[in-house]
Protein backbone atom coordinates (compact mmCIF):
# COMPACT_ATOMS: atom_id res chain seq x y z
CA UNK A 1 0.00 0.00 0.00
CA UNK A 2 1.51 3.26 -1.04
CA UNK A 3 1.77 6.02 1.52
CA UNK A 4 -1.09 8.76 1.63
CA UNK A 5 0.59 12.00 0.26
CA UNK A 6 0.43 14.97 3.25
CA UNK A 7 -1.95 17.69 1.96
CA UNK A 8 -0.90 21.31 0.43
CA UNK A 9 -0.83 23.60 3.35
CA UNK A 10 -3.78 25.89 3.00
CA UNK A 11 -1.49 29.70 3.23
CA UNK A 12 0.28 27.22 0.03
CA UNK A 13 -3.12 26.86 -1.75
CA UNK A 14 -4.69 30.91 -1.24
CA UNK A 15 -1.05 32.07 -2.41
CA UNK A 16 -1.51 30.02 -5.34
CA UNK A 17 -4.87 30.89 -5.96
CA UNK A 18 -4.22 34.50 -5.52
CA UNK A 19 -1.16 34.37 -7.81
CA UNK A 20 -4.01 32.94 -10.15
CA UNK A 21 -6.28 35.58 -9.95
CA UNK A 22 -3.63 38.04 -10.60
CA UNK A 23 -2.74 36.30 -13.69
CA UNK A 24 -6.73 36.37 -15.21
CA UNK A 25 -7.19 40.16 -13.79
CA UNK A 26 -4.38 41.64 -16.07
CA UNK A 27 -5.03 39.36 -18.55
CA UNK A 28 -8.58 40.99 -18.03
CA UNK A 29 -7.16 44.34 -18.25
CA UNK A 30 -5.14 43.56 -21.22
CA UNK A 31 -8.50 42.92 -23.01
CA UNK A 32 -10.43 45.73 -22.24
CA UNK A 33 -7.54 48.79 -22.65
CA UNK A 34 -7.06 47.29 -25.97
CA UNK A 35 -10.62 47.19 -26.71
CA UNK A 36 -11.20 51.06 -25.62
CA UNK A 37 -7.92 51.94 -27.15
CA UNK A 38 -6.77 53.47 -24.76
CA UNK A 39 -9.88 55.83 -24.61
CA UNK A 40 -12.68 56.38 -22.12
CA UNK A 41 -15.37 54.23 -23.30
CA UNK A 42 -17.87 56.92 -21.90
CA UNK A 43 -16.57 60.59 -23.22
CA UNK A 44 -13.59 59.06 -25.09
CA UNK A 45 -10.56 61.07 -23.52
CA UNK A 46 -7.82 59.37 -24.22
CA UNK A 47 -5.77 57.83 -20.85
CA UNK A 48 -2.57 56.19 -19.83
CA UNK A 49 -1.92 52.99 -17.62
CA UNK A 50 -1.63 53.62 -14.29
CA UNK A 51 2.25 52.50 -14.09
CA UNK A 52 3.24 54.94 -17.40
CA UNK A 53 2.31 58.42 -15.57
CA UNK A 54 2.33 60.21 -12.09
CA UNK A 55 -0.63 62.62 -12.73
CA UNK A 56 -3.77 61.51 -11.13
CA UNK A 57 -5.56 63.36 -14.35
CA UNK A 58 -4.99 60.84 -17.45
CA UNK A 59 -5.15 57.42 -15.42
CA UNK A 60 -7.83 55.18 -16.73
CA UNK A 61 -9.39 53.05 -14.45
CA UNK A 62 -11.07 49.59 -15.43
CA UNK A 63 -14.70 49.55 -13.68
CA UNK A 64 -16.74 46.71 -13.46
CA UNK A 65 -20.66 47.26 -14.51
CA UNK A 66 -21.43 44.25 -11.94
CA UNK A 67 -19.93 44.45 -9.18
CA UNK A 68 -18.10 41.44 -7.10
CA UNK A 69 -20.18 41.98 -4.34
CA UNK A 70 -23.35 41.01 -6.37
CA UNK A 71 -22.00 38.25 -8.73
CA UNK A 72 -19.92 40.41 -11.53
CA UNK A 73 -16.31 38.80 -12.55
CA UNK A 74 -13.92 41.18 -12.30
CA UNK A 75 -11.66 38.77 -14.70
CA UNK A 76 -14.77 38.89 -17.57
CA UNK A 77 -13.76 41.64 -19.84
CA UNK A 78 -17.62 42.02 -20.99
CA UNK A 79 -17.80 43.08 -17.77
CA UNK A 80 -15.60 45.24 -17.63
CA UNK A 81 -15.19 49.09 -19.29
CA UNK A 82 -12.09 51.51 -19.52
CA UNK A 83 -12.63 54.87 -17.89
CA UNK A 84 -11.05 58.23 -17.14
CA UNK A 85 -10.20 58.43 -13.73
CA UNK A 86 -9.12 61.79 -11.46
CA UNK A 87 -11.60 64.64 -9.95
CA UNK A 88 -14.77 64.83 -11.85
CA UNK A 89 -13.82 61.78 -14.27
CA UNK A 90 -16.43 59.42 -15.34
CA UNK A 91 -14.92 56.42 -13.14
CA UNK A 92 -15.52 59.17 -10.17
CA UNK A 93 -18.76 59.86 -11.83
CA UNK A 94 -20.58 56.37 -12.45
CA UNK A 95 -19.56 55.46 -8.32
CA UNK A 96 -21.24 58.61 -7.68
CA UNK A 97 -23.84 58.33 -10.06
CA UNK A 98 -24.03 61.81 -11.06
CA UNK A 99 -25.00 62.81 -14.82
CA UNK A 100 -24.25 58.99 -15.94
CA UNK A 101 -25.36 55.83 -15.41
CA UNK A 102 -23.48 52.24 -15.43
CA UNK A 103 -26.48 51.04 -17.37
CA UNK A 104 -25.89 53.73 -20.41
CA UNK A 105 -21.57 52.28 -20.59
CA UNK A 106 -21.52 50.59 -23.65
């Protein structure tokens, strides 16, 4: 009879299933900056990745239309949309839901 193999520790298993998650997020991301091309996908200003500039004013943010907490993916791009982040942008906007909607993102 063969020996029974000791089971992964679980802090082994979340790290791996972290590291996972990781992986499908920016592969997420990936997907979706391409898709907007690198514009807002609500007014259409065009943005930068958060790790090419300092300024808070061209970041682009990708937003989830579902959110995690009631069953959206956040590693689905067709759930996912590119927007303009800083003061007044429409990432700031669509949390607030002033003068937009998440229903009227493409």
């Amino acid at each position: 009879m063969p020996p029974v193999p000791k089971p992964t520790a679980w802090k082994r298993v979340k790290a791996s299933a972290a590291r996972r998650h990781a992986a499908e997020r920016k592969a997420c991301q990936d997907v979706v900056w391409k898709r907007a091309g690198s514009c807002c996908e609500i007014c259409g200003r065009w943005l930068k990745r958060p790790r090419e500039t300092d300024s808070v004013m061209d970041v682009g943010h990708v937003h989830e239309r579902i959110y995690r907490s009631r069953g959206g993916s956040d590693t689905d791009p067709d759930n996912c949309v590119l927007l303009c982040g800083g003061p007044g942008g429409c990432h700031e906007r669509v949390h607030a839901k002033k003068n937009i909607t998440e229903d009227s993102t493409p």
